[in-house]
Every structure is written in structure tokens, then in C-alpha cells.
PDB file of N, CA and C in Angstrom:
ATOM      1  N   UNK A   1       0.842  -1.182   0.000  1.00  0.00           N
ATOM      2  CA  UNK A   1       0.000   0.000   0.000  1.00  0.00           C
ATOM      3  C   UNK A   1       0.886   1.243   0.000  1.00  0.00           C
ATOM      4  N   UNK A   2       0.413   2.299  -0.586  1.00  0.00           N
ATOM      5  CA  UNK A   2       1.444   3.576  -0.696  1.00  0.00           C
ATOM      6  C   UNK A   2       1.526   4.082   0.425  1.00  0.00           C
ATOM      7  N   UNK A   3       1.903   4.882   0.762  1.00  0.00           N
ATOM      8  CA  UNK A   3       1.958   5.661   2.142  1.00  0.00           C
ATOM      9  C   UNK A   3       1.037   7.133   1.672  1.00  0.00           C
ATOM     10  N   UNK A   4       0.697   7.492   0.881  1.00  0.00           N
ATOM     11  CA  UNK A   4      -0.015   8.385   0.181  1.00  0.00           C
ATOM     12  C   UNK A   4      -1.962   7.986   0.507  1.00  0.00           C
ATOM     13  N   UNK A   5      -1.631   7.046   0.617  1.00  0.00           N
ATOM     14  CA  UNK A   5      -3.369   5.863   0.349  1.00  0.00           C
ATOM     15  C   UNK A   5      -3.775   5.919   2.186  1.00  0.00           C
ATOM     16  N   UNK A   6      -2.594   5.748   2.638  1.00  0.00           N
ATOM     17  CA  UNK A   6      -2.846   5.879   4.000  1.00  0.00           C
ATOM     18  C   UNK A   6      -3.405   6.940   4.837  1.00  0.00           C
ATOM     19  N   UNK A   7      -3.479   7.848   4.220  1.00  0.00           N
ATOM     20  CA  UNK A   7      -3.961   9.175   4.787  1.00  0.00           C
ATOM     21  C   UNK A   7      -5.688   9.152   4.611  1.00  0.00           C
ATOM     22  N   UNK A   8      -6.181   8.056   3.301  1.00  0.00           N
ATOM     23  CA  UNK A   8      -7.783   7.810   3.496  1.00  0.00           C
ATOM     24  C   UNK A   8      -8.208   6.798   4.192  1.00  0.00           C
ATOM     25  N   UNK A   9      -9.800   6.840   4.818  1.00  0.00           N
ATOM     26  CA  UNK A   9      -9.879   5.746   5.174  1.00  0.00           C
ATOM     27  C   UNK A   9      -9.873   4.669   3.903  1.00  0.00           C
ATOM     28  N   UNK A  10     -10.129   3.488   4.372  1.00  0.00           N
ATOM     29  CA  UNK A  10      -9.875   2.010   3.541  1.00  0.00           C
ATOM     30  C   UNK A  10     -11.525   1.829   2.615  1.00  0.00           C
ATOM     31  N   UNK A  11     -12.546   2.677   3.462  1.00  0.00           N
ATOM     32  CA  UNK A  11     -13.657   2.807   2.338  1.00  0.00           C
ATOM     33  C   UNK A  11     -13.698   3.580   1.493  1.00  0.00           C
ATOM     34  N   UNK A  12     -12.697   4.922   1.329  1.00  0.00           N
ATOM     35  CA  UNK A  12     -12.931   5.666   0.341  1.00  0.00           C
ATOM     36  C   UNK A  12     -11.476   5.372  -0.805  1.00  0.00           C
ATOM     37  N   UNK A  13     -11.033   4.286  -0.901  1.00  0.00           N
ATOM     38  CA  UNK A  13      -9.789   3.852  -1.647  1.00  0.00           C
ATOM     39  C   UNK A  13      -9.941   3.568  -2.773  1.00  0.00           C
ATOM     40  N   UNK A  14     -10.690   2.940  -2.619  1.00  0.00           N
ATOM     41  CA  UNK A  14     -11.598   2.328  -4.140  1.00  0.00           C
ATOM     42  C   UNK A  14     -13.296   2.342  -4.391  1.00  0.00           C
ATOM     43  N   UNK A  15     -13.835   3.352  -3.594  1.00  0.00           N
ATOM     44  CA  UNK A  15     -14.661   4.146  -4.720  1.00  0.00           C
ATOM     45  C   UNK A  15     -14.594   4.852  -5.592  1.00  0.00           C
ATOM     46  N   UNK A  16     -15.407   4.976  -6.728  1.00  0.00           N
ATOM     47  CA  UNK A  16     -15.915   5.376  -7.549  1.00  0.00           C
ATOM     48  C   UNK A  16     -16.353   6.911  -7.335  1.00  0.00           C
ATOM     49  N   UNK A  17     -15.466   7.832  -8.240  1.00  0.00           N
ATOM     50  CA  UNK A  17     -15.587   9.255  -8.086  1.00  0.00           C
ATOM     51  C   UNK A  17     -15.683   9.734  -8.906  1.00  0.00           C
ATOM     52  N   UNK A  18     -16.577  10.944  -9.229  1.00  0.00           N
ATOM     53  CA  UNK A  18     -17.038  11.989 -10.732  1.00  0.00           C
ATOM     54  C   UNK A  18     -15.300  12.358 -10.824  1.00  0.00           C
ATOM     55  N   UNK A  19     -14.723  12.404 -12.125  1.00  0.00           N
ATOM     56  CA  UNK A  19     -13.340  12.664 -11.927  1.00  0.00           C
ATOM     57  C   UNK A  19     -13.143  14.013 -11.894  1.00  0.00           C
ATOM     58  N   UNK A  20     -14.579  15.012 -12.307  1.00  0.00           N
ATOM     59  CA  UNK A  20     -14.252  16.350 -12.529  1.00  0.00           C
ATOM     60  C   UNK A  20     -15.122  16.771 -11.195  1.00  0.00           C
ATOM     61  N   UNK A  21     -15.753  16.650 -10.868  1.00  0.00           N
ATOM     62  CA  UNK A  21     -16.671  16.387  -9.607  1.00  0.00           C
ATOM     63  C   UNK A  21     -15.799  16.750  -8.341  1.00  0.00           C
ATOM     64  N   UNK A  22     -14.909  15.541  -8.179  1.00  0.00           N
ATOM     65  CA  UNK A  22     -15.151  15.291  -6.757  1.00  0.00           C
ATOM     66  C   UNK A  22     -13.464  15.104  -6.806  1.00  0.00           C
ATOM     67  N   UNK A  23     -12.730  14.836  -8.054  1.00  0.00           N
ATOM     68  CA  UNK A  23     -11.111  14.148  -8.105  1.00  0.00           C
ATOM     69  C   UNK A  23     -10.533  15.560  -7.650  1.00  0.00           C
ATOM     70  N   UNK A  24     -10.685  17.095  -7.933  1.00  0.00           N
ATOM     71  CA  UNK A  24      -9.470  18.041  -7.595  1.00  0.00           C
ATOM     72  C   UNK A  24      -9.673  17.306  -5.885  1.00  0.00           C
ATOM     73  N   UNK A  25     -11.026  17.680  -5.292  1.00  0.00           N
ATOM     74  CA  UNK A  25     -11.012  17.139  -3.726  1.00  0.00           C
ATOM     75  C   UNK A  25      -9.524  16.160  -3.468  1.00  0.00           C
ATOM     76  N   UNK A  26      -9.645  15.000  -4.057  1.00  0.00           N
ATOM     77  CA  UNK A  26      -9.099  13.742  -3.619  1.00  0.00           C
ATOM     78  C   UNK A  26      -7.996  13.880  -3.919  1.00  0.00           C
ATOM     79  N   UNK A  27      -7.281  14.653  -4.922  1.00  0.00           N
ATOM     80  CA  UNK A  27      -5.979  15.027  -5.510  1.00  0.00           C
ATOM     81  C   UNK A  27      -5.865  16.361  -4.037  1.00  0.00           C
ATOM     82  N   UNK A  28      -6.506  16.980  -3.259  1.00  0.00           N
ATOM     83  CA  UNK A  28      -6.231  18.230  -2.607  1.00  0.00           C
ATOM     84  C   UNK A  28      -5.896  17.339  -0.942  1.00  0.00           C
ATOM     85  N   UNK A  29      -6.782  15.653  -0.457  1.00  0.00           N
ATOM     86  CA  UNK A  29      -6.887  14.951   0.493  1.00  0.00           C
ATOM     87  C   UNK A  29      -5.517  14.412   0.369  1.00  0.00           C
ATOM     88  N   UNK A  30      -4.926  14.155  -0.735  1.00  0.00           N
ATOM     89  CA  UNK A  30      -3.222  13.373  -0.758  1.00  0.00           C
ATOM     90  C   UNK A  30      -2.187  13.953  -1.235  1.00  0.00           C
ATOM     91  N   UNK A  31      -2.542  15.352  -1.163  1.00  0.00           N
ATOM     92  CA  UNK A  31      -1.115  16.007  -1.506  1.00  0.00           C
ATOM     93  C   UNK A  31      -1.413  17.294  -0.711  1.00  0.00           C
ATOM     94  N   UNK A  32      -2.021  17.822  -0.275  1.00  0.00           N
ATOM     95  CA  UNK A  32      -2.524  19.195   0.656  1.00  0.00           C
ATOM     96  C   UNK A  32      -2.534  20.134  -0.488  1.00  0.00           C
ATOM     97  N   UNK A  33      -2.981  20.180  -1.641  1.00  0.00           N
ATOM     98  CA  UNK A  33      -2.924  21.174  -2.918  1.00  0.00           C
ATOM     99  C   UNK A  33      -3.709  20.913  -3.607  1.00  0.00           C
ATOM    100  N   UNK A  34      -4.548  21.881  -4.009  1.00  0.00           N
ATOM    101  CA  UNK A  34      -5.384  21.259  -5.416  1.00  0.00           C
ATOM    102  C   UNK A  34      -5.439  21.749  -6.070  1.00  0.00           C
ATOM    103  N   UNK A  35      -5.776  20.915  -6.911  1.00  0.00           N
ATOM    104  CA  UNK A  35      -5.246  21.320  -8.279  1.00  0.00           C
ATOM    105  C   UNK A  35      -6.756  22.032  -9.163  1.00  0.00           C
ATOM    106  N   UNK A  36      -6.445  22.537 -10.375  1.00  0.00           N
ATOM    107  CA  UNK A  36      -7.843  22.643 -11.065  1.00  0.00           C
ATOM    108  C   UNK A  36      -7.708  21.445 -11.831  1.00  0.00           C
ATOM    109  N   UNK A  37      -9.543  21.502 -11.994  1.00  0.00           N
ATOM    110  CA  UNK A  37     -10.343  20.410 -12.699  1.00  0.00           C
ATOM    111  C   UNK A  37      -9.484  20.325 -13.980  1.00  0.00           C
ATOM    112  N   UNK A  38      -9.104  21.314 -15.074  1.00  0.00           N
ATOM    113  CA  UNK A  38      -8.357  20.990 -16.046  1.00  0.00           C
ATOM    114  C   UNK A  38      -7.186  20.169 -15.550  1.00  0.00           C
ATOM    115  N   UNK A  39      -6.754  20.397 -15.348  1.00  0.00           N
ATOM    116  CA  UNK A  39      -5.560  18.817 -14.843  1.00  0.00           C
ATOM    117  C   UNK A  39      -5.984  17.541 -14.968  1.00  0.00           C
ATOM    118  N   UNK A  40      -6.780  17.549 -13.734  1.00  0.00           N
ATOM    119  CA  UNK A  40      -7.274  16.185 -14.095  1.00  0.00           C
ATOM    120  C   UNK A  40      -8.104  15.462 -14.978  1.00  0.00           C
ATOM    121  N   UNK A  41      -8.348  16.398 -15.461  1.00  0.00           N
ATOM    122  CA  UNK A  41      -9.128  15.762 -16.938  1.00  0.00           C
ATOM    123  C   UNK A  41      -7.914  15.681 -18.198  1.00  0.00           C
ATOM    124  N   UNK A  42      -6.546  16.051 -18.179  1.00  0.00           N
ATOM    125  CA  UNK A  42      -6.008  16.408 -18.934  1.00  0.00           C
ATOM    126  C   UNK A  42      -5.173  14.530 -18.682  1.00  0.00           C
ATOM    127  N   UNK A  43      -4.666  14.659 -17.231  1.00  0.00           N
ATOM    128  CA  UNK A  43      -4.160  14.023 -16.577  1.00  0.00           C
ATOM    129  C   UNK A  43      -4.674  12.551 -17.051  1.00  0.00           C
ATOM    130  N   UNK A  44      -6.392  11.959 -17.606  1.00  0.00           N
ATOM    131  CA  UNK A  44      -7.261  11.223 -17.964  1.00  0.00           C
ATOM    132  C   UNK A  44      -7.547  11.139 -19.473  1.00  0.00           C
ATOM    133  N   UNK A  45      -7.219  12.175 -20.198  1.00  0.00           N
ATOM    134  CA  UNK A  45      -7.453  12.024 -21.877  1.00  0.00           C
ATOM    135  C   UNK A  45      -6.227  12.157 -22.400  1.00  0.00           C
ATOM    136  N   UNK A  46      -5.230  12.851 -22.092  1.00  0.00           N
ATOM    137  CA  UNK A  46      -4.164  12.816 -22.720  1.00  0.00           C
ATOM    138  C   UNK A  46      -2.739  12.503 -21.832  1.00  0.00           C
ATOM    139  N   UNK A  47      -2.665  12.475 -20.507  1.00  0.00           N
ATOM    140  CA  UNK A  47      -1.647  11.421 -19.895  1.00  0.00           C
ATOM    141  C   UNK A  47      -0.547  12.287 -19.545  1.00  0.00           C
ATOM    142  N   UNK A  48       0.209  11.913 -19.096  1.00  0.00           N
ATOM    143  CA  UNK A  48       1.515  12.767 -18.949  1.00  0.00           C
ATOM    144  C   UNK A  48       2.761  11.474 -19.019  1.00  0.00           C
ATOM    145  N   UNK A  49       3.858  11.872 -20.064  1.00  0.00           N
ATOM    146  CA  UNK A  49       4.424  10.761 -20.451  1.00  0.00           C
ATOM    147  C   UNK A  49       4.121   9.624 -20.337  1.00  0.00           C
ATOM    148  N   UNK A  50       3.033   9.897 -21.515  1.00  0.00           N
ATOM    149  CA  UNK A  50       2.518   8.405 -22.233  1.00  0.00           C
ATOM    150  C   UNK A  50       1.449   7.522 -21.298  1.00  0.00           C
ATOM    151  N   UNK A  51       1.004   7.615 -19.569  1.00  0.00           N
ATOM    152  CA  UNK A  51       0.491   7.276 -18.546  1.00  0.00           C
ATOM    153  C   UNK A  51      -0.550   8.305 -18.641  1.00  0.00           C
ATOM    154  N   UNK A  52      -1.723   7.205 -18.983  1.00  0.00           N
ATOM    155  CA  UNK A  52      -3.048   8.291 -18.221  1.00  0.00           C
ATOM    156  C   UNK A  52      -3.759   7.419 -17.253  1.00  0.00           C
ATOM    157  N   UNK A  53      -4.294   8.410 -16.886  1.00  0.00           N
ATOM    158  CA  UNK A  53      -5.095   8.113 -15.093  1.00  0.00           C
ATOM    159  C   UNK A  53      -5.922   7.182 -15.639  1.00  0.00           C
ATOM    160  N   UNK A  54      -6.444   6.080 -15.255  1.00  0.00           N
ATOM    161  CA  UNK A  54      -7.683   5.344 -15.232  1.00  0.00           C
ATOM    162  C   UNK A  54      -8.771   5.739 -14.832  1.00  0.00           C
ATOM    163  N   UNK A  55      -9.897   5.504 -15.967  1.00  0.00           N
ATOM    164  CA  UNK A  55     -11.180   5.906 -15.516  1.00  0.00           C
ATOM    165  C   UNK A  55     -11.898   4.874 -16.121  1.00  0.00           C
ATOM    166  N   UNK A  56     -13.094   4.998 -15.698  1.00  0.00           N
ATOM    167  CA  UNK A  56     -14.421   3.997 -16.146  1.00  0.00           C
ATOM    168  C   UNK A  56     -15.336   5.241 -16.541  1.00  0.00           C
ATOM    169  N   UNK A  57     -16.504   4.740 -17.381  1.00  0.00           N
ATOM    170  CA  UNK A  57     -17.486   5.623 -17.840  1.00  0.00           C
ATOM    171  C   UNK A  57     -18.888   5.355 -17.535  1.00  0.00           C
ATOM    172  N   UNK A  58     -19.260   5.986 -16.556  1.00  0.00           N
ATOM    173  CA  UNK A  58     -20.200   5.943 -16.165  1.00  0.00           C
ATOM    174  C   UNK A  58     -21.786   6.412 -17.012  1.00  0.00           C
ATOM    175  N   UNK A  59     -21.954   6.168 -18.281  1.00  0.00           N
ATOM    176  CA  UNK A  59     -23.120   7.486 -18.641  1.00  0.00           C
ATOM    177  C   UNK A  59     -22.158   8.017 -19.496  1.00  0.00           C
ATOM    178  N   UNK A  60     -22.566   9.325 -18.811  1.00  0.00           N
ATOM    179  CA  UNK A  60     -21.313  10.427 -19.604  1.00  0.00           C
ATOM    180  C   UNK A  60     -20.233  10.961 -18.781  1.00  0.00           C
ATOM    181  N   UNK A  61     -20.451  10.285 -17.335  1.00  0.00           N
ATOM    182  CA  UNK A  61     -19.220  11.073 -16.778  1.00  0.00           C
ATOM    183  C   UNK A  61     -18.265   9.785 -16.591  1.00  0.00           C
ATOM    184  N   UNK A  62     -16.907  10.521 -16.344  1.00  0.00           N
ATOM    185  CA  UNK A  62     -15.981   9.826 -16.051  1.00  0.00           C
ATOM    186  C   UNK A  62     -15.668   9.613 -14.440  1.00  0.00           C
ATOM    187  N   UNK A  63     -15.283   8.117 -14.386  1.00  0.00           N
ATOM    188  CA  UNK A  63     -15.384   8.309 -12.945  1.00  0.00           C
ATOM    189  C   UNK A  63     -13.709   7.567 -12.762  1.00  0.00           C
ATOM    190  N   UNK A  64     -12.988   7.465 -11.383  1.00  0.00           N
ATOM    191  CA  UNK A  64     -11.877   7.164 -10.715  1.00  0.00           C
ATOM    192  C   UNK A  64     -12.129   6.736  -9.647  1.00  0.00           C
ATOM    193  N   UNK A  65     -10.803   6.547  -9.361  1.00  0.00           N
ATOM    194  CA  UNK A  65     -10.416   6.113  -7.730  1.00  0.00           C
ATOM    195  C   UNK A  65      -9.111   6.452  -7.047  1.00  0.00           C
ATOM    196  N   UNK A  66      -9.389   6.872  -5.986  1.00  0.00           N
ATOM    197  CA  UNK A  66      -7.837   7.221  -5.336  1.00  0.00           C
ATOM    198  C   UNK A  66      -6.810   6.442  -5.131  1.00  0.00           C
ATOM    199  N   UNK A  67      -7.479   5.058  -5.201  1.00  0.00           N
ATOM    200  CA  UNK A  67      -6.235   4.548  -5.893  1.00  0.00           C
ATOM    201  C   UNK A  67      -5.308   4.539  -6.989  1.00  0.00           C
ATOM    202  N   UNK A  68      -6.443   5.107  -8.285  1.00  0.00           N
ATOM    203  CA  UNK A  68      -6.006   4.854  -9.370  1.00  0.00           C
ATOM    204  C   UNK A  68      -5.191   6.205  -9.462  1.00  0.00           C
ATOM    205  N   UNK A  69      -5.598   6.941  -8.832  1.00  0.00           N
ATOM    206  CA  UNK A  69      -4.734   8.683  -9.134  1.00  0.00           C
ATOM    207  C   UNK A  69      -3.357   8.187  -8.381  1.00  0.00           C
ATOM    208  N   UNK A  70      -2.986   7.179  -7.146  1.00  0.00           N
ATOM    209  CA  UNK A  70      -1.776   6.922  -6.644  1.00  0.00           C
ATOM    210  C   UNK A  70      -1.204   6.176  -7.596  1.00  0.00           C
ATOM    211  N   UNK A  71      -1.560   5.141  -8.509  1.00  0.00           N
ATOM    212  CA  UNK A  71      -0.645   4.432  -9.286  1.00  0.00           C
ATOM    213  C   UNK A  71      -0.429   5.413 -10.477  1.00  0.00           C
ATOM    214  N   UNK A  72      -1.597   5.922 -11.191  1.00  0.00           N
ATOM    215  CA  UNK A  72      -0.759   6.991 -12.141  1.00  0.00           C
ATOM    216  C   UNK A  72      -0.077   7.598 -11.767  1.00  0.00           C
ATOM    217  N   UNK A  73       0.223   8.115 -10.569  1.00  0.00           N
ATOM    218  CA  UNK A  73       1.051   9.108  -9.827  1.00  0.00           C
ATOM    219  C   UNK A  73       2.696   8.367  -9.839  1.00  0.00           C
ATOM    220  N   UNK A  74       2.468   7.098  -9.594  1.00  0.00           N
ATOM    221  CA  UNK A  74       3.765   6.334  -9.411  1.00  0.00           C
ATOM    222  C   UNK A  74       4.008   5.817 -10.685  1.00  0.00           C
ATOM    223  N   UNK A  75       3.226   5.309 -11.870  1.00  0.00           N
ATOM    224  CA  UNK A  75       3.388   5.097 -13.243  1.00  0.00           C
ATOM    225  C   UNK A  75       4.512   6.272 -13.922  1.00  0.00           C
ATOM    226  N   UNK A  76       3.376   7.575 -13.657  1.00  0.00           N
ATOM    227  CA  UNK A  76       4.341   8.704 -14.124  1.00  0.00           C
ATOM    228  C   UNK A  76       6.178   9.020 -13.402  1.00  0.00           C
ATOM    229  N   UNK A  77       5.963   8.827 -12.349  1.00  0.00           N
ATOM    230  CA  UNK A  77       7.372   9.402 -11.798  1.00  0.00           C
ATOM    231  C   UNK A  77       8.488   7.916 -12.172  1.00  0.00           C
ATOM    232  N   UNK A  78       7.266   6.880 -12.695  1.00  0.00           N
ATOM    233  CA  UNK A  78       8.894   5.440 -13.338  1.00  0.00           C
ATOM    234  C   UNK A  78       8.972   6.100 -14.439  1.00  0.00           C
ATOM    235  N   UNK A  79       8.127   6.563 -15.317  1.00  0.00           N
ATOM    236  CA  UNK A  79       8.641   7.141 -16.500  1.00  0.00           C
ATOM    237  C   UNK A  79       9.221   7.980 -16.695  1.00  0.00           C
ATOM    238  N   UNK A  80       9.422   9.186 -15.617  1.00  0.00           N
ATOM    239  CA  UNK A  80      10.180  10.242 -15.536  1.00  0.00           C
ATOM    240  C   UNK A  80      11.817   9.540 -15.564  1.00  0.00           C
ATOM    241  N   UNK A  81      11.813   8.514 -14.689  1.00  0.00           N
ATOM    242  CA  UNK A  81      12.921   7.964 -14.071  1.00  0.00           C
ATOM    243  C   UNK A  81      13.794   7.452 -15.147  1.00  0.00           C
ATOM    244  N   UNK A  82      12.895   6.510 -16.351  1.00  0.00           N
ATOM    245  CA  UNK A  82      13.113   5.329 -17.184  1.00  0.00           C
ATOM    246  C   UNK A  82      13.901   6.490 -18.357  1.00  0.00           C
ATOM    247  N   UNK A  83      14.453   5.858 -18.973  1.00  0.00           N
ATOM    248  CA  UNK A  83      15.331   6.719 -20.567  1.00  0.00           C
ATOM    249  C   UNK A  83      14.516   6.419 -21.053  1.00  0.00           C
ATOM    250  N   UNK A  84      13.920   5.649 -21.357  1.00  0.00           N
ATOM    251  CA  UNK A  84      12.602   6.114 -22.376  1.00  0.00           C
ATOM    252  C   UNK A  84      11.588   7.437 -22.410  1.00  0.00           C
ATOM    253  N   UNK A  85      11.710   7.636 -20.954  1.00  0.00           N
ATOM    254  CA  UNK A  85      11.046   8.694 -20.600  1.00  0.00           C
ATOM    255  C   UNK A  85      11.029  10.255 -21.104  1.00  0.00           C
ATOM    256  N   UNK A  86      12.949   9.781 -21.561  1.00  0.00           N
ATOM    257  CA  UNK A  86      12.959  11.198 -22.428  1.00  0.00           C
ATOM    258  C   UNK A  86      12.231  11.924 -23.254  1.00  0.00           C
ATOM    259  N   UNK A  87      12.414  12.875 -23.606  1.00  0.00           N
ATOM    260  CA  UNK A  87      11.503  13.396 -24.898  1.00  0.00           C
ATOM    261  C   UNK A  87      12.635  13.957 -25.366  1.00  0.00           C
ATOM    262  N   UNK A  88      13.051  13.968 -26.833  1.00  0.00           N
ATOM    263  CA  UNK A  88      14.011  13.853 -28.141  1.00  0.00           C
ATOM    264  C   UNK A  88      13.675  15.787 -27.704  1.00  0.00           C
ATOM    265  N   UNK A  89      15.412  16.104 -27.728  1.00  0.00           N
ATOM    266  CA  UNK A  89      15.321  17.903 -28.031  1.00  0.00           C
ATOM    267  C   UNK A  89      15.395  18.439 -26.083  1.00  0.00           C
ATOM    268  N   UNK A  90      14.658  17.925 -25.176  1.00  0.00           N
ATOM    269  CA  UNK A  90      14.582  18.206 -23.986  1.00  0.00           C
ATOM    270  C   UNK A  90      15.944  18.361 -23.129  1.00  0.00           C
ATOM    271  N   UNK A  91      16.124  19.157 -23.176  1.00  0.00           N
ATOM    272  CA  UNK A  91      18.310  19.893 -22.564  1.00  0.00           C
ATOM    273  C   UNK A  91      18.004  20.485 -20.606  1.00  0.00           C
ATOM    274  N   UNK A  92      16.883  20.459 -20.870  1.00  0.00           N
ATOM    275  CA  UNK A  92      16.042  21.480 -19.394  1.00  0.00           C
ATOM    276  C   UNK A  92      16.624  20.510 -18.010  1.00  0.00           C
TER     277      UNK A  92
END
């Protein structure tokens, strides 16, 4: 279990959350910051090195889990890590 996951209780880990709804909340409960709703929708359709957040589709909304925002969270920072991760031209 992350040490990030630990800060919720064990019933709200893997529910099911509006991702534009209710996710800045849950992204603001495990990092003390929140973020705007564009993020996380950005974070869910287009990914950040190559990793996007998991969602299910409820209808028309998209929904998550705080779990799933901790493993994209840890997906992204192996790819930061990995040489693949590079992006061709990036000197920064």
C-alpha cells in the first residue's frame, strides 16, 4: 500500500468518483494542494508521459479512484525515471 493511500480511510480507496466532480477534492486529500479540474481531466485524456489516469465511464461522466490517481502518480514518476522517458530535443 502507498503511504499516500494511507492518509484515506480504507472505504474511500476504491470508490468510484465523478473525476471532474469530486477528483481536484481527492488530488487536494493526498497532496494538501489542489489542483484545477483541467488537470485532471487532462491528466485522464491525454496522460503525462505516455500514462493516463484510469477511468471507467459511467453514462457520460468519467469516474476514478484514489487509488487509481496513486498508481498513475507512481506510473508517471517510473517514466520520468526510465530513458525512455525522455523526450528527443529536452536539454532542461
Amino acid at each position: 500500500m502507498s503511504v499516500l493511500l494511507s492518509v484515506l480511510p480504507e472505504s474511500e480507496r476504491d470508490q468510484l468518483i465523478p473525476l471532474l466532480a469530486d477528483g481536484p477534492a481527492v488530488y487536494e486529500k493526498l497532496t494538501r494542494k489542489r489542483p484545477h479540474r483541467s488537470l485532471v481531466w487532462r491528466h485522464a485524456t491525454r496522460g503525462v508521459r505516455g500514462v493516463r489516469l484510469k477511468t471507467v465511464s459511467v453514462g457520460r461522466t468519467l469516474m476514478t479512484t484514489a487509488r487509481w490517481i496513486v498508481e498513475h502518480w507512481e506510473a508517471v514518476d517510473a517514466a520520468r525515471h526510465s530513458p525512455k522517458g525522455k523526450r528527443k530535443g529536452a536539454s532542461r
